[in-house]
Protein backbone atom coordinates (compact mmCIF):
# COMPACT_ATOMS: atom_id res chain seq x y z
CA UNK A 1 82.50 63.71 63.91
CA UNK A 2 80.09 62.71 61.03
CA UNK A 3 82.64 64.17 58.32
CA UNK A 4 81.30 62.11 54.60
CA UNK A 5 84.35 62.17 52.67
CA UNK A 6 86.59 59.28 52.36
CA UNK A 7 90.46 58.46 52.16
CA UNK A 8 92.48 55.13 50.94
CA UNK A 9 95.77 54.38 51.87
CA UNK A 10 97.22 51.12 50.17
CA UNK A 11 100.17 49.59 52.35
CA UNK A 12 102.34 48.41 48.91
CA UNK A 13 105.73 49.29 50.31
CA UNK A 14 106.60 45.28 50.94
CA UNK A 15 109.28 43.67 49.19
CA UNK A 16 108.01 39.97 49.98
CA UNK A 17 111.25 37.98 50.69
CA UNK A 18 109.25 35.06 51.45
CA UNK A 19 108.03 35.22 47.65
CA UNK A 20 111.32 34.04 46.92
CA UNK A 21 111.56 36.64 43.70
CA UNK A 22 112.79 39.99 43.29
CA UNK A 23 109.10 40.84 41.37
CA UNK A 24 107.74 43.40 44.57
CA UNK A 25 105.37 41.66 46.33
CA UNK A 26 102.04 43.56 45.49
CA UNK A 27 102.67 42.73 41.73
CA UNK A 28 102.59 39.11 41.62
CA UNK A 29 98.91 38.20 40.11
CA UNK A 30 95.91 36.76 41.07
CA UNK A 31 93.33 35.62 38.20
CA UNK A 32 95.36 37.74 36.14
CA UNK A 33 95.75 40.69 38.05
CA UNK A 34 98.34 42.23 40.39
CA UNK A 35 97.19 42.08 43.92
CA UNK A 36 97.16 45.72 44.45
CA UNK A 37 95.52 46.04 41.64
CA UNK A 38 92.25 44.11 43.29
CA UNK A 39 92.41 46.92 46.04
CA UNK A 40 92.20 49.43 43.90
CA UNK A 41 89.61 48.25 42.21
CA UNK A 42 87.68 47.35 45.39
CA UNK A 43 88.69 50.77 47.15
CA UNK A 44 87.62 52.90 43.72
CA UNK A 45 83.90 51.75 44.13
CA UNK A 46 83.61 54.20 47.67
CA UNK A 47 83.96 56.60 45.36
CA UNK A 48 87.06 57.97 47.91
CA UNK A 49 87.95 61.63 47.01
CA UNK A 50 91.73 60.57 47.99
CA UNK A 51 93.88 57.67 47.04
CA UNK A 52 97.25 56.93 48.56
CA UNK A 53 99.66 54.29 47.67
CA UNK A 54 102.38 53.76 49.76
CA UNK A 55 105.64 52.19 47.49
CA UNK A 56 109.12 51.14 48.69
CA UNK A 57 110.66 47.99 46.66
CA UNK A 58 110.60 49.28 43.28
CA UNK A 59 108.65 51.73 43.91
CA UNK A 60 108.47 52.83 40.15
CA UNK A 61 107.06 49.76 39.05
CA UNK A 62 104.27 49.45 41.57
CA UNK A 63 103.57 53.20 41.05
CA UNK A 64 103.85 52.81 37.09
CA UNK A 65 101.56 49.68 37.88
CA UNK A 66 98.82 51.58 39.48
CA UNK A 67 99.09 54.92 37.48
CA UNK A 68 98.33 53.39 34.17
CA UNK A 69 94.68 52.63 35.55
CA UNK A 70 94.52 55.03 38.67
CA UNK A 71 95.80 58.18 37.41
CA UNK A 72 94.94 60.72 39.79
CA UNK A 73 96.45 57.99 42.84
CA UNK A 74 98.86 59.76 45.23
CA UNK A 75 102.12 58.04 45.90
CA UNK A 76 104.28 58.02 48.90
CA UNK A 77 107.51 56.09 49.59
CA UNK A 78 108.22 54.48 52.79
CA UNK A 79 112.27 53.92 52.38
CA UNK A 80 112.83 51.80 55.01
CA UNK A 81 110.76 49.32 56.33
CA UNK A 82 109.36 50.17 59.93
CA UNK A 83 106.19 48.50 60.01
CA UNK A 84 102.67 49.10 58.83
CA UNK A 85 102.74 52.18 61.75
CA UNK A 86 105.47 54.17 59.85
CA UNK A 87 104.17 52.92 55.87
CA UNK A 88 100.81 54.84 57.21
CA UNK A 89 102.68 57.66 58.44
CA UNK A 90 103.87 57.90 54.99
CA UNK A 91 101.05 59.59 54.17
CA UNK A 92 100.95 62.53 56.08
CA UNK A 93 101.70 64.83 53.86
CA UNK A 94 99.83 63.49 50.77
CA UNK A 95 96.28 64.06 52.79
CA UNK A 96 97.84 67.50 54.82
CA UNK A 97 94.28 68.91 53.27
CA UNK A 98 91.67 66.06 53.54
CA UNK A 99 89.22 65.94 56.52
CA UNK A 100 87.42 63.26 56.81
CA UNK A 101 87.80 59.14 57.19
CA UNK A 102 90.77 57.27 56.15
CA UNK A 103 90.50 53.32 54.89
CA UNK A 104 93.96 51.79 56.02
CA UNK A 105 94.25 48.46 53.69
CA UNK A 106 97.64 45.99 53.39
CA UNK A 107 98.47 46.08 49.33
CA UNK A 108 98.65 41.94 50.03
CA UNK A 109 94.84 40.88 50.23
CA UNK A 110 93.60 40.47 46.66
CA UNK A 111 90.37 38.50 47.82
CA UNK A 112 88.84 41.85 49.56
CA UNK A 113 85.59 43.09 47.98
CA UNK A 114 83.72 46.36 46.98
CA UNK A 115 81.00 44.88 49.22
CA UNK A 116 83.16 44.05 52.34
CA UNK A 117 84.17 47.28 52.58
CA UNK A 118 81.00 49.01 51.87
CA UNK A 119 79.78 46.81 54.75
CA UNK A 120 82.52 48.06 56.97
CA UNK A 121 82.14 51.83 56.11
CA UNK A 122 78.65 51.59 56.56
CA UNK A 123 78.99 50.31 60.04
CA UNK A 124 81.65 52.68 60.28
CA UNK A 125 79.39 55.82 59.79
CA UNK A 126 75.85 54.39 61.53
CA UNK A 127 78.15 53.92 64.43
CA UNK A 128 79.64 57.22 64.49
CA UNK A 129 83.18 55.81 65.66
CA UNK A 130 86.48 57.23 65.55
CA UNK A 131 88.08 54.38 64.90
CA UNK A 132 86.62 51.10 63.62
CA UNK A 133 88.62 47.75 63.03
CA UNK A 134 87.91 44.88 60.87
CA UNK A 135 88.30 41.03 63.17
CA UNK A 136 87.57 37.63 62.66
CA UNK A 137 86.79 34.79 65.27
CA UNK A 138 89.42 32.24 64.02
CA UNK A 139 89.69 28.68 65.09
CA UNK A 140 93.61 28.77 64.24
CA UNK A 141 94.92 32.66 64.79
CA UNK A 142 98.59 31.64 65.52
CA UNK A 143 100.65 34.27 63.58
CA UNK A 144 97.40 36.91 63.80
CA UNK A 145 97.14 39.76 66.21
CA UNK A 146 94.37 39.36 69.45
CA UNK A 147 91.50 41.59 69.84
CA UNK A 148 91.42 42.22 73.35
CA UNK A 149 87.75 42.73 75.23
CA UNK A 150 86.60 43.73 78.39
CA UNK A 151 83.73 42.08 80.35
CA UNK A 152 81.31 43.80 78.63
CA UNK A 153 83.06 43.53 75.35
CA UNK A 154 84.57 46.61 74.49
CA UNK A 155 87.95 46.04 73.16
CA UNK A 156 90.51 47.46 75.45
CA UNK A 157 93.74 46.80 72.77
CA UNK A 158 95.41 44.83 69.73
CA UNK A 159 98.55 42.72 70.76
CA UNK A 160 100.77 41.25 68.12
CA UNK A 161 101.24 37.13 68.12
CA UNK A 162 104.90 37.78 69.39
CA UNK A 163 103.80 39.83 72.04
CA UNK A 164 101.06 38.01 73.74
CA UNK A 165 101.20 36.86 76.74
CA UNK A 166 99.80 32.95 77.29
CA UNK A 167 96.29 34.05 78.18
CA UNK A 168 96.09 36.44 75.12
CA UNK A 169 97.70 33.99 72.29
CA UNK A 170 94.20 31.07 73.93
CA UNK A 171 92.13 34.73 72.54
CA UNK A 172 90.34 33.26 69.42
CA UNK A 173 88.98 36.97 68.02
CA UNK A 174 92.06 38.01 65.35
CA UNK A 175 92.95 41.28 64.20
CA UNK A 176 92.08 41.00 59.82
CA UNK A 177 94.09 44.21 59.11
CA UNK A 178 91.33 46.54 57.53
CA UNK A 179 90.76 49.67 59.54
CA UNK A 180 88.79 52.87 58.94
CA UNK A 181 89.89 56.14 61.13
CA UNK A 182 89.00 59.85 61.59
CA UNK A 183 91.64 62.09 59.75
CA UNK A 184 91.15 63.90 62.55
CA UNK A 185 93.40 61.67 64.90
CA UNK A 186 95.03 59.13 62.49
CA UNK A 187 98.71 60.95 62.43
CA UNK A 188 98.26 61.96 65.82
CA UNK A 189 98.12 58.52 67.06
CA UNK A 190 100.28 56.58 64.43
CA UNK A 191 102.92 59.52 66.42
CA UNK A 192 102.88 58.38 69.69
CA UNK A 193 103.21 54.49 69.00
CA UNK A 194 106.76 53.14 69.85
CA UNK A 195 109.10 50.19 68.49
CA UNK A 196 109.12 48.87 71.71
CA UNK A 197 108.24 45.07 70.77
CA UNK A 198 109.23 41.75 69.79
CA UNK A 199 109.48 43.21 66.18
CA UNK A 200 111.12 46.16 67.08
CA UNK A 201 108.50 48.07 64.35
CA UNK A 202 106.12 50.65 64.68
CA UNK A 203 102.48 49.03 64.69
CA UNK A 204 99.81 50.25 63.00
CA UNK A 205 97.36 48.64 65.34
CA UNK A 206 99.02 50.32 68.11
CA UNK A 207 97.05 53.38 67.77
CA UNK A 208 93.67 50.82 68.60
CA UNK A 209 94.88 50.87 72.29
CA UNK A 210 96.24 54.74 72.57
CA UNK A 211 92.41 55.79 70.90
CA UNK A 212 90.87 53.91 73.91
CA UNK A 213 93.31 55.74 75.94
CA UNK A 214 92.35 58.51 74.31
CA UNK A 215 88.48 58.29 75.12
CA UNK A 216 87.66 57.81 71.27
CA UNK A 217 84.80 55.37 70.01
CA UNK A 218 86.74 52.47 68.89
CA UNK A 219 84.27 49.77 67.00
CA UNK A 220 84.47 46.53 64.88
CA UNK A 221 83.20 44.52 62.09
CA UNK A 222 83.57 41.27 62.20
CA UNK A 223 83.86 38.72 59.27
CA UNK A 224 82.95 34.99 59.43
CA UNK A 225 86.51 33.67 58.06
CA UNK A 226 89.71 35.50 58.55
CA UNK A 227 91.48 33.23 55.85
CA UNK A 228 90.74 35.61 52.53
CA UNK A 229 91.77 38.74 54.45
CA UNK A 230 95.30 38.09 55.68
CA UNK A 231 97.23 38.76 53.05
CA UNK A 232 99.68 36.87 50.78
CA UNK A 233 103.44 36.35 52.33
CA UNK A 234 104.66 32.89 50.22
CA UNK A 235 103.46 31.21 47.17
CA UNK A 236 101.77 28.85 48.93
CA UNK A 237 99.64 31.66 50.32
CA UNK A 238 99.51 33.22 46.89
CA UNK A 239 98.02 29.76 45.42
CA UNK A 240 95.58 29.20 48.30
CA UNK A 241 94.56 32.82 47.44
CA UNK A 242 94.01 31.84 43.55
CA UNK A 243 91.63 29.12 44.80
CA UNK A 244 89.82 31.15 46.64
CA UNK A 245 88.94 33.24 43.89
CA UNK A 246 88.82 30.66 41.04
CA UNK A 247 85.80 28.78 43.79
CA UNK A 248 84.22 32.43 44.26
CA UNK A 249 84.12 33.14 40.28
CA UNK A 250 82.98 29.82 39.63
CA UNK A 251 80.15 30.08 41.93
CA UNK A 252 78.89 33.73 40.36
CA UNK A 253 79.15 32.33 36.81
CA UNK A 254 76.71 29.13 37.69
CA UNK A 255 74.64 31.19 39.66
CA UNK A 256 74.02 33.68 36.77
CA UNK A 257 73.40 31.04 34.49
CA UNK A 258 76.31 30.05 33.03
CA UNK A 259 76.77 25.80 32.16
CA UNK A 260 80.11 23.99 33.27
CA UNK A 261 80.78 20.42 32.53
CA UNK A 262 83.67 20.26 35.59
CA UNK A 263 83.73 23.97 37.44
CA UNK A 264 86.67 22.97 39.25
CA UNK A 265 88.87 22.62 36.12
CA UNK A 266 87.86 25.98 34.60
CA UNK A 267 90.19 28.89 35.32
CA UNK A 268 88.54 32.65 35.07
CA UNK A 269 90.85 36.03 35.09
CA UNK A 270 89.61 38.73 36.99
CA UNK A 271 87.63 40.85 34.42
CA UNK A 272 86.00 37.66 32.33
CA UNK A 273 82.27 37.84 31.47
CA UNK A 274 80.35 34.83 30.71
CA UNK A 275 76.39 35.30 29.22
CA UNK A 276 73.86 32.99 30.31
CA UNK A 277 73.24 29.93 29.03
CA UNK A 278 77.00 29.41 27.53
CA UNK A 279 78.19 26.32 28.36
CA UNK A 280 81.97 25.44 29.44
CA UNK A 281 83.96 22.52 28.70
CA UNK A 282 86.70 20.83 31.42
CA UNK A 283 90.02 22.69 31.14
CA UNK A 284 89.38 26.03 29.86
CA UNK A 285 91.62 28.82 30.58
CA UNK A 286 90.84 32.77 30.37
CA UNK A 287 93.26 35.29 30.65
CA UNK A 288 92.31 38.70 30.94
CA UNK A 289 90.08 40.72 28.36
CA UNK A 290 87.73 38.05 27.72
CA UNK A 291 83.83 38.42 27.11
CA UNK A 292 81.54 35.31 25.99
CA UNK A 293 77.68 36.43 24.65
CA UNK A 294 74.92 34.29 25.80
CA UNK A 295 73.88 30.55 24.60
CA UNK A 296 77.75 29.94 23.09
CA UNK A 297 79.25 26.66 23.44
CA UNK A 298 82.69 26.47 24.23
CA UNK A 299 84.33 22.66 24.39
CA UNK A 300 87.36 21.86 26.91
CA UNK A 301 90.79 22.40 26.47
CA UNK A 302 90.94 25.51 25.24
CA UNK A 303 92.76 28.69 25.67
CA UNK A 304 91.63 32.41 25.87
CA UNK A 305 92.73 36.05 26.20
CA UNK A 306 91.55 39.20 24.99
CA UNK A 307 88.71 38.32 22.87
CA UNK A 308 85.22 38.85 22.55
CA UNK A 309 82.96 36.08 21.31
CA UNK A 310 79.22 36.68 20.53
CA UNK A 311 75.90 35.18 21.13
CA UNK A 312 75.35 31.65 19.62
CA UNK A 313 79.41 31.10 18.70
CA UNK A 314 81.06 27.79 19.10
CA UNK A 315 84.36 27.19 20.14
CA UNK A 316 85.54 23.54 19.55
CA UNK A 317 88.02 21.79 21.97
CA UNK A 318 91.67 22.50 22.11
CA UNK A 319 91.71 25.70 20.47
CA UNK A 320 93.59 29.12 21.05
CA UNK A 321 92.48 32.11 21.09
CA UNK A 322 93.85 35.38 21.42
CA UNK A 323 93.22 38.88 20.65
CA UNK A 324 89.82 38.14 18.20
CA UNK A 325 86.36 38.55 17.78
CA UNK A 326 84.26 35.99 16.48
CA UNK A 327 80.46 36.71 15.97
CA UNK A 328 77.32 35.07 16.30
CA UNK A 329 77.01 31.96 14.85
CA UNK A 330 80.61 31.34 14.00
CA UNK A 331 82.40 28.20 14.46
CA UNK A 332 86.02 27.61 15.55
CA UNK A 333 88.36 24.73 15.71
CA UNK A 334 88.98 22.23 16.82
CA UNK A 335 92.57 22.14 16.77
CA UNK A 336 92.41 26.03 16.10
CA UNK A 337 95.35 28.54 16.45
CA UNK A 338 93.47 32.08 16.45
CA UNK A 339 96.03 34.82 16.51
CA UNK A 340 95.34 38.43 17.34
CA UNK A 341 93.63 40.69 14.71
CA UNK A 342 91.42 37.81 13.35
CA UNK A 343 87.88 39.10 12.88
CA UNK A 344 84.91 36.39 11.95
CA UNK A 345 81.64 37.38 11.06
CA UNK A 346 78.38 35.97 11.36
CA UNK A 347 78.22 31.86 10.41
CA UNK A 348 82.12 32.17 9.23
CA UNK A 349 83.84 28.97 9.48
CA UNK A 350 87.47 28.28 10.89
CA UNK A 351 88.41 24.64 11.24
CA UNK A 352 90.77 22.11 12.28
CA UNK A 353 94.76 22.73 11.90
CA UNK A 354 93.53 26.44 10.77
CA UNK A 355 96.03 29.34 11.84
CA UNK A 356 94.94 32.71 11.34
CA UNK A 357 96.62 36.46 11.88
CA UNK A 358 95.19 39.91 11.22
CA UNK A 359 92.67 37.64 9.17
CA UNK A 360 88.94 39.01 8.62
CA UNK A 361 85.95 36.64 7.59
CA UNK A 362 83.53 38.17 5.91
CA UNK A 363 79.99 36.61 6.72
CA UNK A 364 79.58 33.19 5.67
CA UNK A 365 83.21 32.15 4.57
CA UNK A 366 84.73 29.28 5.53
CA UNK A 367 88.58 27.72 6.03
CA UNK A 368 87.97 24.22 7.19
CA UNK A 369 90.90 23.12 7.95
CA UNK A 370 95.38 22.84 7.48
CA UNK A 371 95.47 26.69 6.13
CA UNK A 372 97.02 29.59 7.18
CA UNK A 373 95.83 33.18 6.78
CA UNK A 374 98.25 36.13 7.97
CA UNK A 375 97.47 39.97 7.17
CA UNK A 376 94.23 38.88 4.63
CA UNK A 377 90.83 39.75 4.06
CA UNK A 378 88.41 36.81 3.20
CA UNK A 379 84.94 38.06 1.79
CA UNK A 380 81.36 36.69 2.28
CA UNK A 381 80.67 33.07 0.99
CA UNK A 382 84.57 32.44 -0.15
CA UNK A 383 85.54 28.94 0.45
CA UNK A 384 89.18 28.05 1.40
CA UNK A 385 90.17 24.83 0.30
CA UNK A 386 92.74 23.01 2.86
CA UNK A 387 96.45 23.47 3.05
CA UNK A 388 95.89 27.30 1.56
CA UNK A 389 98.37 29.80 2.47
CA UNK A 390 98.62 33.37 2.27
CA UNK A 391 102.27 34.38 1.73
CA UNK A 392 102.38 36.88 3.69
CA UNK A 393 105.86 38.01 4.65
CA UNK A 394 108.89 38.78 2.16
CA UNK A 395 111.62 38.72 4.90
CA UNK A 396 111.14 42.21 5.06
CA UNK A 397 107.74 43.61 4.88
CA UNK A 398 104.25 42.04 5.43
CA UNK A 399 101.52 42.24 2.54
CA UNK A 400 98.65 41.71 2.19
CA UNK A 401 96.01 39.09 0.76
CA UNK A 402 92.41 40.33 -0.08
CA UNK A 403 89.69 37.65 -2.04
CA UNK A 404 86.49 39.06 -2.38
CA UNK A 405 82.94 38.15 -1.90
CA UNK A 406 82.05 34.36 -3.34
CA UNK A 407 85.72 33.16 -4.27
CA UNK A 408 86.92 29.35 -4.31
CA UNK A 409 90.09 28.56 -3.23
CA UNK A 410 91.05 25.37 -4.55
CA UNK A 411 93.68 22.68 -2.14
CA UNK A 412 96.82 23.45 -1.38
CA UNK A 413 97.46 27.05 -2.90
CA UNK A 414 99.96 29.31 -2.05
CA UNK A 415 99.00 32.42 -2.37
CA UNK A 416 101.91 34.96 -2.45
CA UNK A 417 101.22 38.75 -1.05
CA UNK A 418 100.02 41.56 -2.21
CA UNK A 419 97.57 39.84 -4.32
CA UNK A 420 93.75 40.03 -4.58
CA UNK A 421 91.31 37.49 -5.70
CA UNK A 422 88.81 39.03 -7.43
CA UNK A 423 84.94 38.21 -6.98
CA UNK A 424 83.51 34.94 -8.19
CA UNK A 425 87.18 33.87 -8.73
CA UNK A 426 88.13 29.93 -8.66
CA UNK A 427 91.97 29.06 -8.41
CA UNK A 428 92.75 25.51 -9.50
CA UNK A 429 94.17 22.91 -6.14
CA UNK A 430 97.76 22.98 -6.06
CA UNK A 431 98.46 26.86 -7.34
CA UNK A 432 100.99 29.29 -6.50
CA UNK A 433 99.62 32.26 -7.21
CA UNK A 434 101.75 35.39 -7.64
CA UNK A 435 99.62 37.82 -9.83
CA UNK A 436 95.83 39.15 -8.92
CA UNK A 437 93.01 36.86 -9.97
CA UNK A 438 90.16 38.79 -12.09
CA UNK A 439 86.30 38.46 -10.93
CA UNK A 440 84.81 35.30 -12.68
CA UNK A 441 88.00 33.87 -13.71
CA UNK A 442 89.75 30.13 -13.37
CA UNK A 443 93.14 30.62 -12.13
CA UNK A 444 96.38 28.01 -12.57
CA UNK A 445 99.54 28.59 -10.87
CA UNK A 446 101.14 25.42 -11.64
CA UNK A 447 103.18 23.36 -13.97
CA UNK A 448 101.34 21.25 -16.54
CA UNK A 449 100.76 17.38 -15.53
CA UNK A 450 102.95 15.19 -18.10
CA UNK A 451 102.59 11.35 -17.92
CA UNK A 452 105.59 9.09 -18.90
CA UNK A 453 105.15 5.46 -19.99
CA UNK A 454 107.92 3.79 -17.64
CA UNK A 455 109.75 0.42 -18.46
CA UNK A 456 108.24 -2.80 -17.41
CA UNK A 457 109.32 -4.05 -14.03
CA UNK A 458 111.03 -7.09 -13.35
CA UNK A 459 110.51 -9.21 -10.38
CA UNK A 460 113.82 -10.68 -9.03
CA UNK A 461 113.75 -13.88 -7.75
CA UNK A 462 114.33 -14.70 -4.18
């Protein structure tokens, strides 16, 4: 019984009626990622050479979920919903060929890690057991199933909160829900487990007591707090979950060297990367796809997603930014709306009230402030004056704006697509601009200034 391959099956069948939404339970996110998800993820590092997820509630869209990231995941449905016992059962047929140890997980505990379950599997293994559960010594376990031990210790059963007796519910040692078993019994056992209970549902930890029964090396590993490993049934649970993780990933990021003016107010997604010595603001918010170099400075109040920002960038306070790269050295807001497709080079300047879209900076160029720049290419040293925009859209089509290397933009221009400012171009404050701009010309695109002599006033009386 020292077989080295390994199995997953994912219990994601749950439709969550407590979540009081029709959005399958599994799917709803934590730090930006569905909860499954966060099994997967933790599962995929054991390297398993199987991977089943079992789906009922919209199945599809759990399955499409995990597919577009797992692709070689196994999928089995569990139509109705009679208990973990019978979602395991489910799949049977998907491993009819694999030999080796299965990793039974609930689809509902996004705060498991790669190294909890290494941890387990290892014990798992040096052990040699046939069957090896996951507990917790809880202070509270109302609502959690009781380990039940011997006099010397050796646990004897699992019995479900409804079904314990008075002496069992006073049993402080609680059943977490993560269990490793031999492929060579698993079925087997999940078979002979009955309905006959409180819940009237077939009980995956049922097949702890018939292994005993059985004569089969039944072991544990036991965590210091049940609370991150018992899954997510409200959105009160689903929050307390989020803080969990947010307190985890803040505590990584200042260990590794990362600076935060209030960690508590600083909200991470699952995948964001933070370089040492960058230092954090109050109220900053990353969604997912996010990457920060070393030694930036980003200021509070700001919002993130999907960009990459390089070594030595600033990010002033209350700026947005989405779907963008801004290199080293570049500053950005405050006040900034950066949309995706924007692209800043080295030392490139985006200021206050500044929108941009599809917009690249070459190095050096600069837009301090109240301009827009949609679908345009800005090259190195070009100076945009304020209240520039780039005209972008015809009701029809988008077009695009390109001004070359060493260009001044004068105030207020308007600067109507396709067009292309040539290099070492200057267009006079207050142009609309409609035709392309040579290299080392002046540009006006406005009327000519004509001063009227007016008629004295007259001051009425009171």
């Amino acid at each position: 019984m020292s077989h080295s391959a390994l199995a997953t099956i994912i219990l994601s069948a749950g439709k969550g009626s407590r979540m009081k939404t029709d959005l399958p339970k599994v799917l709803h996110q934590v730090a930006q990622r569905p909860m499954v998800m966060h099994l997967m993820d933790a599962t995929a590092t054991l390297n398993p050479e199987k991977m089943v997820a079992i789906v009922g509630h919209k199945a599809q869209e759990v399955s499409n979920c995990i597919k577009a990231e797992y692709p070689t995941c196994l999928f089995a449905e569990q139509k109705e919903q009679l208990g973990t016992g019978h979602a395991a059962l489910m799949a049977e047929e998907a491993l009819k060929n694999f030999t080796g140890d299965v990793l039974i997980l609930n689809g509902d505990v996004p705060l498991i890690t790669a190294d909890l379950l290494q941890k387990i599997y290892t014990e798992h293994k040096t052990q040699n057991n046939s069957l090896t559960l996951t507990s917790a010594i809880a202070e509270d376990p109302t609502g959690l199933g009781r380990i039940i031990r011997d006099a010397e210790g050796n646990i004897t059963k699992n019995v479900e909160q409804k079904d314990c007796s008075a002496e069992q519910a006073l049993v402080k040692e609680a059943n977490v829900g993560i269990y490793i078993v031999s492929s060579d019994y698993l079925f087997d056992l999940i078979k002979q487990t009955g309905n006959n209970n409180a819940a009237g549902e077939y009980y995956i930890t049922d097949i702890i007591g018939l292994a005993i029964e059985k004569g089969l090396k039944v072991g544990s590993y036991t965590v210091d707090d049940p609370k991150p490993y018992l899954g997510v049934n409200t959105p009160l649970q689903l929050a307390e979950n989020e803080r969990i993780y947010q307190m985890r990933k803040r505590e990584m990021m200042l260990l590794s060297g990362v600076r935060m003016k209030a960690p508590e107010s600083v909200y991470f997604a699952y995948d964001t990367k933070v370089g040492a010595g960058t230092y954090l603001g109050a109220n900053i918010h990353f969604n997912a796809g996010v990457s920060i170099g070393e030694n930036a400075y980003i200021e509070g109040d700001s919002y993130f997603t999907d960009s990459n920002i390089a070594n030595q960038a600033m990010v002033k306070a209350f700026s947005h930014v989405e779907g963008a790269k801004i290199a080293t050295g570049a500053t950005v807001g405050p006040f900034a709306r950066v949309r995706p497709g924007s692209d800043f080079a080295e030392n490139t300047k985006v200021g206050s009230f500044v929108e941009t879209k599809k917009a690249t900076l070459a190095q050096g160029a600069s837009v301090a402030h109240l301009s827009y720049l949609g679908d345009a290419t800005i090259g190195a040293k070009t100076n945009i004056g304020g209240g520039t925009i780039t005209c972008n859209y015809d009701g029809v089509n988008k077009h695009q704006t390109i001004i070359e290397d060493n260009v001044f933009i004068g105030s207020n221009n308007a600067l109507v697509a396709p067009i292309c400012i040539k290099e070492g171009a200057t267009t006079a404050a207050g142009s609309a601009l409609t035709e392309d701009v040579p290299a080392q010309s002046l540009a006006f695109g406005r009327a000519r200034q004509t001063n009227k002599i007016q008629p004295a006033k007259t001051v009425k009386e009171a």
